[in-house]
N, C-alpha and C. Protein backbone atom coordinates (compact mmCIF):
# COMPACT_ATOMS: atom_id res chain seq x y z
N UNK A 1 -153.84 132.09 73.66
CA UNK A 1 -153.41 130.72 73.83
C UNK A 1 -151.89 130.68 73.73
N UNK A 2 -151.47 129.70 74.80
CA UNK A 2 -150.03 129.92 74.51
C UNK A 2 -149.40 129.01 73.60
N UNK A 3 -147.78 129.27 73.19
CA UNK A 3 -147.44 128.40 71.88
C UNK A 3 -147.46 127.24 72.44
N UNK A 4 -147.26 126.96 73.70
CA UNK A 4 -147.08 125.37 74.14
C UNK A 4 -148.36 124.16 73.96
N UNK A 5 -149.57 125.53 74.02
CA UNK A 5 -150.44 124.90 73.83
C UNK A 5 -151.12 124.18 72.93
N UNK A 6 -150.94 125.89 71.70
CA UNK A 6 -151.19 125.37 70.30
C UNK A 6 -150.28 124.51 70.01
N UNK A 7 -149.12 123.98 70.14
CA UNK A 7 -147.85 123.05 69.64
C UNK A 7 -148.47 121.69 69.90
N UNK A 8 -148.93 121.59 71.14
CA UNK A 8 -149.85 120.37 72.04
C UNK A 8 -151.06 120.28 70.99
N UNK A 9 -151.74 120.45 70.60
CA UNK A 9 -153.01 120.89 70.10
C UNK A 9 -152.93 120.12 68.61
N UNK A 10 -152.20 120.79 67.50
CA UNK A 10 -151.43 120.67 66.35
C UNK A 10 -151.14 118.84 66.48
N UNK A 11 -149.99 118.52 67.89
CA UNK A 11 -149.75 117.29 67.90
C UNK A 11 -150.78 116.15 67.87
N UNK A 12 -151.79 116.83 69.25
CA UNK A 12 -152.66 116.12 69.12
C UNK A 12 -154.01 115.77 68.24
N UNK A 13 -153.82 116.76 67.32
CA UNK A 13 -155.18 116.41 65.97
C UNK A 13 -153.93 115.44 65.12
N UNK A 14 -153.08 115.95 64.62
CA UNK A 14 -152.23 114.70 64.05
C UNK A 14 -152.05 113.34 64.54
N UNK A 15 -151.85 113.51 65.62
CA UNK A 15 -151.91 111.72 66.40
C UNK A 15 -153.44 111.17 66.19
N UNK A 16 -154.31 111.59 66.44
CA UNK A 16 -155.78 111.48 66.30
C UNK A 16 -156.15 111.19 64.97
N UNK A 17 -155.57 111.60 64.22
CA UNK A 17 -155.58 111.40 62.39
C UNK A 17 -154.58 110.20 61.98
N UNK A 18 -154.06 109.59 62.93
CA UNK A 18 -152.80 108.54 62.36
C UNK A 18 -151.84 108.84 62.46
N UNK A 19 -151.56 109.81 62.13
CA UNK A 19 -150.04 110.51 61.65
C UNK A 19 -149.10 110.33 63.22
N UNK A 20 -147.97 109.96 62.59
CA UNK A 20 -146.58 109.95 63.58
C UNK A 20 -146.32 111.43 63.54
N UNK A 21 -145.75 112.13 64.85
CA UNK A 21 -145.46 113.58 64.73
C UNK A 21 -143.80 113.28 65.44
N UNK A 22 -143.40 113.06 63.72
CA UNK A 22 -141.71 112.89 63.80
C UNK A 22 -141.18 114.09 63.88
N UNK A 23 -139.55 114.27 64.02
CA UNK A 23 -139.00 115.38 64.62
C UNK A 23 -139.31 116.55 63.38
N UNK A 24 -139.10 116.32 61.83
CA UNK A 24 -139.28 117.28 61.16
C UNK A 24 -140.84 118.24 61.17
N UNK A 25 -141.61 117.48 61.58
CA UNK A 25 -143.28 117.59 61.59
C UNK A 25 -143.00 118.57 63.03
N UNK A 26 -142.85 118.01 64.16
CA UNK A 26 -142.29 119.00 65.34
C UNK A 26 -142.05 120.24 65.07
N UNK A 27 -141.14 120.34 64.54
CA UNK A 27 -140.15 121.37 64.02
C UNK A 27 -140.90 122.45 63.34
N UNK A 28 -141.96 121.81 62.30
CA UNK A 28 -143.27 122.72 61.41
C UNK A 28 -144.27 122.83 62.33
N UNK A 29 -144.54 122.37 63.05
CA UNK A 29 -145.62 122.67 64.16
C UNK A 29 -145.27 123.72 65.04
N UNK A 30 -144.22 123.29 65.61
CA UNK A 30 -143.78 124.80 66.27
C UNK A 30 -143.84 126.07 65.66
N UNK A 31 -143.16 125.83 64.49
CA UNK A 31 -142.90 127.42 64.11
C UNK A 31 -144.58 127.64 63.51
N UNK A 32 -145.69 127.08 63.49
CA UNK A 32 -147.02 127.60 63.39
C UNK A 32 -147.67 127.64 64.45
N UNK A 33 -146.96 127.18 65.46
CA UNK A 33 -147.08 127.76 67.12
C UNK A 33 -147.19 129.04 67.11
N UNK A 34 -145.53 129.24 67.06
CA UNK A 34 -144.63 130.23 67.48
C UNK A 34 -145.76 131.76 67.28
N UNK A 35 -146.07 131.57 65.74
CA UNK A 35 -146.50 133.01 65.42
C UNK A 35 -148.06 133.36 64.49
N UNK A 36 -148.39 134.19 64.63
CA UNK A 36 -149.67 134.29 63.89
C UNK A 36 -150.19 134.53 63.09
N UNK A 37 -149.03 134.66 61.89
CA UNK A 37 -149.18 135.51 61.08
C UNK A 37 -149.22 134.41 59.66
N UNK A 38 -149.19 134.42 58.15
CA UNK A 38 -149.73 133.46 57.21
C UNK A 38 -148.74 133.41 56.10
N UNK A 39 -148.04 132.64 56.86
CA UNK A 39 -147.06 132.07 55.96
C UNK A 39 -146.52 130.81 55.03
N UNK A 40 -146.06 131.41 53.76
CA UNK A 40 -145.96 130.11 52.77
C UNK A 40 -145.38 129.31 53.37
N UNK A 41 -145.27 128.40 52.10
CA UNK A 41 -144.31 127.02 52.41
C UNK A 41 -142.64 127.63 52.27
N UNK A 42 -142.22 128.26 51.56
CA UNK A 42 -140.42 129.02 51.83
C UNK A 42 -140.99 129.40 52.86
N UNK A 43 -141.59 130.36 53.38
CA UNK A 43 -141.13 131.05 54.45
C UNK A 43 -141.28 130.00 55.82
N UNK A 44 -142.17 128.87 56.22
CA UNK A 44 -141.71 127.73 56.81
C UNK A 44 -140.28 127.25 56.89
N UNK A 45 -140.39 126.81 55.31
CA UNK A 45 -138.99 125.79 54.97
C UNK A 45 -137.89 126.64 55.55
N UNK A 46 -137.76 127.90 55.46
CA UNK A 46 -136.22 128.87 55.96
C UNK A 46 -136.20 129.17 57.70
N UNK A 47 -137.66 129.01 58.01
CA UNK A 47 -137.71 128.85 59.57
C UNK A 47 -136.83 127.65 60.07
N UNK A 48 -137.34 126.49 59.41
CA UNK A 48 -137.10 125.12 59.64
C UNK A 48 -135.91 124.71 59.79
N UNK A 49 -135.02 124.96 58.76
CA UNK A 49 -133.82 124.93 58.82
C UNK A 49 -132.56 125.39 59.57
N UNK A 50 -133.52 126.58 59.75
CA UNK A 50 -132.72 127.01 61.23
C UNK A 50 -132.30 126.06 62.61
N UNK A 51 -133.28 125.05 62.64
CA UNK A 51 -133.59 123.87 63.44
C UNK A 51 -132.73 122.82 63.33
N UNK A 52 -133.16 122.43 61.58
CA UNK A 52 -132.45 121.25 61.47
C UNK A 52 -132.48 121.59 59.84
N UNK A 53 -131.16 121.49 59.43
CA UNK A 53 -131.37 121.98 57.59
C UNK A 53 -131.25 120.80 56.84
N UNK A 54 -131.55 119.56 57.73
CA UNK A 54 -132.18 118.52 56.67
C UNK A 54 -133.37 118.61 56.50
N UNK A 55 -134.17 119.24 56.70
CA UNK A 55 -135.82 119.24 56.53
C UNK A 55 -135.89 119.78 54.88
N UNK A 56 -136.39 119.50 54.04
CA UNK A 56 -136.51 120.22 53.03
C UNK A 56 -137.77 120.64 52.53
N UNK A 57 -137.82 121.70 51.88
CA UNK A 57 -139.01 121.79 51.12
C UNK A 57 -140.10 121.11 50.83
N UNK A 58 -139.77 119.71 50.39
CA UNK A 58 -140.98 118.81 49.77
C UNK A 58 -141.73 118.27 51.38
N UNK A 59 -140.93 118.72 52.56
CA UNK A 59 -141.48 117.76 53.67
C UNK A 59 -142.60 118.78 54.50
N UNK A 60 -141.81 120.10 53.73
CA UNK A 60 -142.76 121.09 53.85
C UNK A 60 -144.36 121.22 53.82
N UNK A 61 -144.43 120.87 52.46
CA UNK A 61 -145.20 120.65 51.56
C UNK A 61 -146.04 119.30 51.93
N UNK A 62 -145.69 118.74 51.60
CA UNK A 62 -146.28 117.71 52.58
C UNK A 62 -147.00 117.48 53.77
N UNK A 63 -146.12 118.01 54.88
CA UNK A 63 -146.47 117.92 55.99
C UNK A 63 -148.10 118.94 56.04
N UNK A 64 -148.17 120.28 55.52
CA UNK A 64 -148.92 121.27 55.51
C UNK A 64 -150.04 120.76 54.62
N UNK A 65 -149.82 119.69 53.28
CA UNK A 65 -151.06 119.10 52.91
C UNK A 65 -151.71 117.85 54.01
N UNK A 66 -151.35 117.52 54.71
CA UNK A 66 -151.76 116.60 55.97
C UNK A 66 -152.11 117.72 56.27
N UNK A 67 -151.78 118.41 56.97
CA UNK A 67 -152.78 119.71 58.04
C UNK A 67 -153.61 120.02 57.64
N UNK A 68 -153.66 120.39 56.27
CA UNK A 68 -154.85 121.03 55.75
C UNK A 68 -156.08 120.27 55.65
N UNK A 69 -155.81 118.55 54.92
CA UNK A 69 -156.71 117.66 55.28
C UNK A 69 -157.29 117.23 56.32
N UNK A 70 -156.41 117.29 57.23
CA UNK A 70 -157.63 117.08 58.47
C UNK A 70 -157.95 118.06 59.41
N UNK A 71 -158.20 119.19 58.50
CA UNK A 71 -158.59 120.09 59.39
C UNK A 71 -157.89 121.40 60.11
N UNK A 72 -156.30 120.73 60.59
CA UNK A 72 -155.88 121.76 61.13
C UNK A 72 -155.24 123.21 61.10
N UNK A 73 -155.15 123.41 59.34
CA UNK A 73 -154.97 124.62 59.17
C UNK A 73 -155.60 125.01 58.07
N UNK A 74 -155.79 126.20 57.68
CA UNK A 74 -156.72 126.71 56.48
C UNK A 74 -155.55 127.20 55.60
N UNK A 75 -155.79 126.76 54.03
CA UNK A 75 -154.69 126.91 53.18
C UNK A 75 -155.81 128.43 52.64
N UNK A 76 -154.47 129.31 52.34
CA UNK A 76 -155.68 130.49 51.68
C UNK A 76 -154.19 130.70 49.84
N UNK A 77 -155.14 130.97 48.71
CA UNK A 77 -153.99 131.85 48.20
C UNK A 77 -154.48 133.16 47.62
N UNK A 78 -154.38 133.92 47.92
CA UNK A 78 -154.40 135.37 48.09
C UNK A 78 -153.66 135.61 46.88
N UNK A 79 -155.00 136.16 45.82
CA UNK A 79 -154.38 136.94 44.47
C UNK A 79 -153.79 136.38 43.63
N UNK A 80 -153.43 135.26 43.35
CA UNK A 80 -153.05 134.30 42.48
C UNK A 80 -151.23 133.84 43.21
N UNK A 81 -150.92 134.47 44.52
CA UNK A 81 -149.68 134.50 45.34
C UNK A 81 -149.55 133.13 45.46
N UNK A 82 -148.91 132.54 46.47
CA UNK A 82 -148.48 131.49 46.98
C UNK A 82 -149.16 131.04 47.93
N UNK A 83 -148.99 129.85 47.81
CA UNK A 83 -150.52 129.30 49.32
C UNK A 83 -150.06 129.66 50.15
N UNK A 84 -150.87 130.41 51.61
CA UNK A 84 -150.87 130.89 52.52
C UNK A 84 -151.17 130.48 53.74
N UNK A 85 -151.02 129.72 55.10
CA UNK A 85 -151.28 128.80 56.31
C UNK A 85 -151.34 129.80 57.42
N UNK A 86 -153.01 129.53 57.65
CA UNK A 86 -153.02 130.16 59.28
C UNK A 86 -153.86 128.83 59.88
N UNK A 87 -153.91 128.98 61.19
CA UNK A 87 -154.41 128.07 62.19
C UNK A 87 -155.89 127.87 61.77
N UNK A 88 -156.30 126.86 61.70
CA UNK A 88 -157.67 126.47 62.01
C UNK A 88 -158.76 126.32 63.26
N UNK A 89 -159.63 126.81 63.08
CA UNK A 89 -160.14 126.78 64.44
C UNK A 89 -160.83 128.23 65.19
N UNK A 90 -160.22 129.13 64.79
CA UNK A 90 -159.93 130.45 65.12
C UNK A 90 -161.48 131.14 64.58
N UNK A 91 -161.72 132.07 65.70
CA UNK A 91 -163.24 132.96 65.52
C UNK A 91 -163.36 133.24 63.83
N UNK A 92 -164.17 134.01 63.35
CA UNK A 92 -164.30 134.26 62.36
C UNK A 92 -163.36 135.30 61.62
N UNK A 93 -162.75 135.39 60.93
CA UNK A 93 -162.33 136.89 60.40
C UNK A 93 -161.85 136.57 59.15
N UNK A 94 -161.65 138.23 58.42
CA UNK A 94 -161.68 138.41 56.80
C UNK A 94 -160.13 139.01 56.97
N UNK A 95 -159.91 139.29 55.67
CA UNK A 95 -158.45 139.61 55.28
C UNK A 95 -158.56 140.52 54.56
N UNK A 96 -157.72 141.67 54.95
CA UNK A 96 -157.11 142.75 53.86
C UNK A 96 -155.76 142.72 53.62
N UNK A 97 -154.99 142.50 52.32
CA UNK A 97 -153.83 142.66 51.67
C UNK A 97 -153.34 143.29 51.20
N UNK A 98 -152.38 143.91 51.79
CA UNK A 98 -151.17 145.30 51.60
C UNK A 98 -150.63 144.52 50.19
N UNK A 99 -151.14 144.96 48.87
CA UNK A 99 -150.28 144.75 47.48
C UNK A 99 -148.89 144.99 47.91
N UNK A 100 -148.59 146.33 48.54
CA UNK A 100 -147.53 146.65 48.00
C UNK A 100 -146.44 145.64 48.75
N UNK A 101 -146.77 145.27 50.12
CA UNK A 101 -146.09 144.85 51.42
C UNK A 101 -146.29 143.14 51.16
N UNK A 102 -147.28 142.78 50.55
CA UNK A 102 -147.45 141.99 51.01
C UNK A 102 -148.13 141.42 52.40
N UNK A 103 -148.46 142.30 53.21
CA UNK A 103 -148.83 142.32 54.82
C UNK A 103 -150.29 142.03 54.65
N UNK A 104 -150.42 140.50 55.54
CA UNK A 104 -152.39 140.53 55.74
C UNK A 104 -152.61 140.74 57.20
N UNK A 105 -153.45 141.92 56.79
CA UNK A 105 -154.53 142.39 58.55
C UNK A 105 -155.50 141.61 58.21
N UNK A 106 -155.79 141.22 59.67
CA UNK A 106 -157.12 140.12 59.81
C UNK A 106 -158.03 141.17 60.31
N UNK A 107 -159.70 141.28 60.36
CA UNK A 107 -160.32 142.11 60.71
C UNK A 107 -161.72 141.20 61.06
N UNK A 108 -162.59 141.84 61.95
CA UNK A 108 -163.60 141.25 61.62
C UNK A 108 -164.57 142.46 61.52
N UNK A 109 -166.10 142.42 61.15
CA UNK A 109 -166.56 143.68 61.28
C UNK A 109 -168.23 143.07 61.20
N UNK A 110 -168.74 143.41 61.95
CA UNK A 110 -169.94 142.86 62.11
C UNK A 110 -171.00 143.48 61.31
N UNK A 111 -170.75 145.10 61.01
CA UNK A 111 -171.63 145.45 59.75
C UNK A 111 -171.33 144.90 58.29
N UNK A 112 -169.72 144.23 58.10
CA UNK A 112 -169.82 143.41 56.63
C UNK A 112 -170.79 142.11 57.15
N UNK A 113 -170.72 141.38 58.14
CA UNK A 113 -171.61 140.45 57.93
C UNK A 113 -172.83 140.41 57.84
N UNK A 114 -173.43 141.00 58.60
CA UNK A 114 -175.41 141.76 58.53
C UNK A 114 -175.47 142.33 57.38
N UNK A 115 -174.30 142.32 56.20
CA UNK A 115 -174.57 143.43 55.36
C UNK A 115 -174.41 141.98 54.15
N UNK A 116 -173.55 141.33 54.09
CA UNK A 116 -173.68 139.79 53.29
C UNK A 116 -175.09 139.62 53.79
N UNK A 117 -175.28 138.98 54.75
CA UNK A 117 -176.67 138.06 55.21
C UNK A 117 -177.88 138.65 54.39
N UNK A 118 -177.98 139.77 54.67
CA UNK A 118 -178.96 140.76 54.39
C UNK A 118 -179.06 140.71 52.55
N UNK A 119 -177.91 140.64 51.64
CA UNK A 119 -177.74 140.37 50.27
C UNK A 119 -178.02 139.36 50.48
N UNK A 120 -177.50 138.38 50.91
CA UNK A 120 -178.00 136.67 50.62
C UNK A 120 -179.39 136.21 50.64
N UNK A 121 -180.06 137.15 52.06
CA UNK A 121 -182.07 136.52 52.16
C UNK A 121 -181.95 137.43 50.68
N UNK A 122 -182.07 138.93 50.29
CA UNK A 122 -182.75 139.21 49.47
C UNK A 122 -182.59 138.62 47.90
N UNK A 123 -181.22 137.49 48.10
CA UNK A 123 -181.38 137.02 46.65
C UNK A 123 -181.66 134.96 46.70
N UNK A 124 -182.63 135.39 47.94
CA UNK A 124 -183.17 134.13 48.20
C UNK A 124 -182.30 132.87 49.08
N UNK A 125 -181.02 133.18 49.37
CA UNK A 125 -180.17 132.53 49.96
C UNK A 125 -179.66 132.21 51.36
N UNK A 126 -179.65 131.70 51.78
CA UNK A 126 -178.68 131.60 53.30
C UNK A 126 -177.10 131.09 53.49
N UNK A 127 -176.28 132.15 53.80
CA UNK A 127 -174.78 132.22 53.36
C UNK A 127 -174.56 130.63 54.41
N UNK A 128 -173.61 129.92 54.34
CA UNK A 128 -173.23 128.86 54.45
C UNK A 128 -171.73 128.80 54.63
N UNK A 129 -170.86 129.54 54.03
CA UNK A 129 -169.66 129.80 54.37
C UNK A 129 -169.32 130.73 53.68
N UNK A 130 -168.30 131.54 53.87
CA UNK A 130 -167.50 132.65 53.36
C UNK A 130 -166.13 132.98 53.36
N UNK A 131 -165.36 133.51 52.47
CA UNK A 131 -164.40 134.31 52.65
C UNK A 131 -164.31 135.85 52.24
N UNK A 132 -164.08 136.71 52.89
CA UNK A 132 -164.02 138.04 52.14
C UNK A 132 -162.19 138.79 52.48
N UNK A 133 -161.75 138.51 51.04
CA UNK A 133 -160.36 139.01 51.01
C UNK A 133 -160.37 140.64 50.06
N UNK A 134 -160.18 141.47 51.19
CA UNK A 134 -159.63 143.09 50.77
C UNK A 134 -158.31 143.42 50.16
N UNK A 135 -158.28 143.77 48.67
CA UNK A 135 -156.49 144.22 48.47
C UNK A 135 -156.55 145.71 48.51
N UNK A 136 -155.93 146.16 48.99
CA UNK A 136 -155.33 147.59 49.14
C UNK A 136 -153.91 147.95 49.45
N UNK A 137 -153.88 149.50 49.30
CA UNK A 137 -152.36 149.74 49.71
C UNK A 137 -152.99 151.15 50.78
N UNK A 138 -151.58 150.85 51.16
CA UNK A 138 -151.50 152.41 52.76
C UNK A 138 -151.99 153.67 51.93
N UNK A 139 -152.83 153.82 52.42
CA UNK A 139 -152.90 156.12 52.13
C UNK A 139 -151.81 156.50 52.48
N UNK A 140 -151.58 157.21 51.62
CA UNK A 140 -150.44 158.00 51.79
C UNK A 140 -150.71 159.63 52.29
N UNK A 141 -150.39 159.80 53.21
CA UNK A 141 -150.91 161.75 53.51
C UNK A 141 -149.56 162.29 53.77
């Protein structure tokens, strides 16, 4: 999908929710356009500013608790870290976290899920939602 799209997309669940998508809100939408990867609220706020360095922090913050409420992005916090924003909407997938880097690979793997499901009937259950977050660091050879 392209960023123009997701940028379009973003605007339009916010307009649909009430919300005015003023220039600072723009500005945070794009840069969760732009890229794919799951980034805090600093690492937003220092994008942002690049833009326009009246945007501050708290509008940050803000703006990303509106997203999260209606839907359009999934807040994660990984390890007791800092809340984390990727797109909502998106196929299924789990996370592994580079301790040392900090770096999350998204993965999906269809034998972890037949392999949950399969624990869940035998302890009488049917899974309903999930997250499965991996921490590790690089092998070193």
């Amino acid at each position: 999908m392209s960023v123009e799209k997701k940028n379009r997309d973003y605007e339009s669940i916010l307009r649909k929710a009430g919300y005015k998508v003023t220039r600072p809100r723009k500005i945070i939408l794009q840069i969760l356009a732009e890229r794919d990867d799951h980034p805090d609220a600093t690492a937003i706020f220092r994008r942002a500013v690049r833009f326009d360095d009246s945007i501050s922090l708290s509008t940050i913050y803000r703006t990303m608790k509106i997203l999260e409420d209606i839907g359009a992005i999934h807040r994660h916090a990984f390890d007791g870290g800092p809340s984390r924003f990727e797109k909502a909407g998106r196929s299924h997938h789990d996370h592994l976290i580079d301790i040392d880097s900090g770096q999350i690979v998204e993965f999906s793997s269809q034998e972890i899920e037949e392999m949950q499901d399969r624990v869940a009937r035998s302890l009488g259950y049917e899974i309903v939602h999930h997250r499965l977050e991996l921490y590790g660091r690089k092998i070193r050879t």
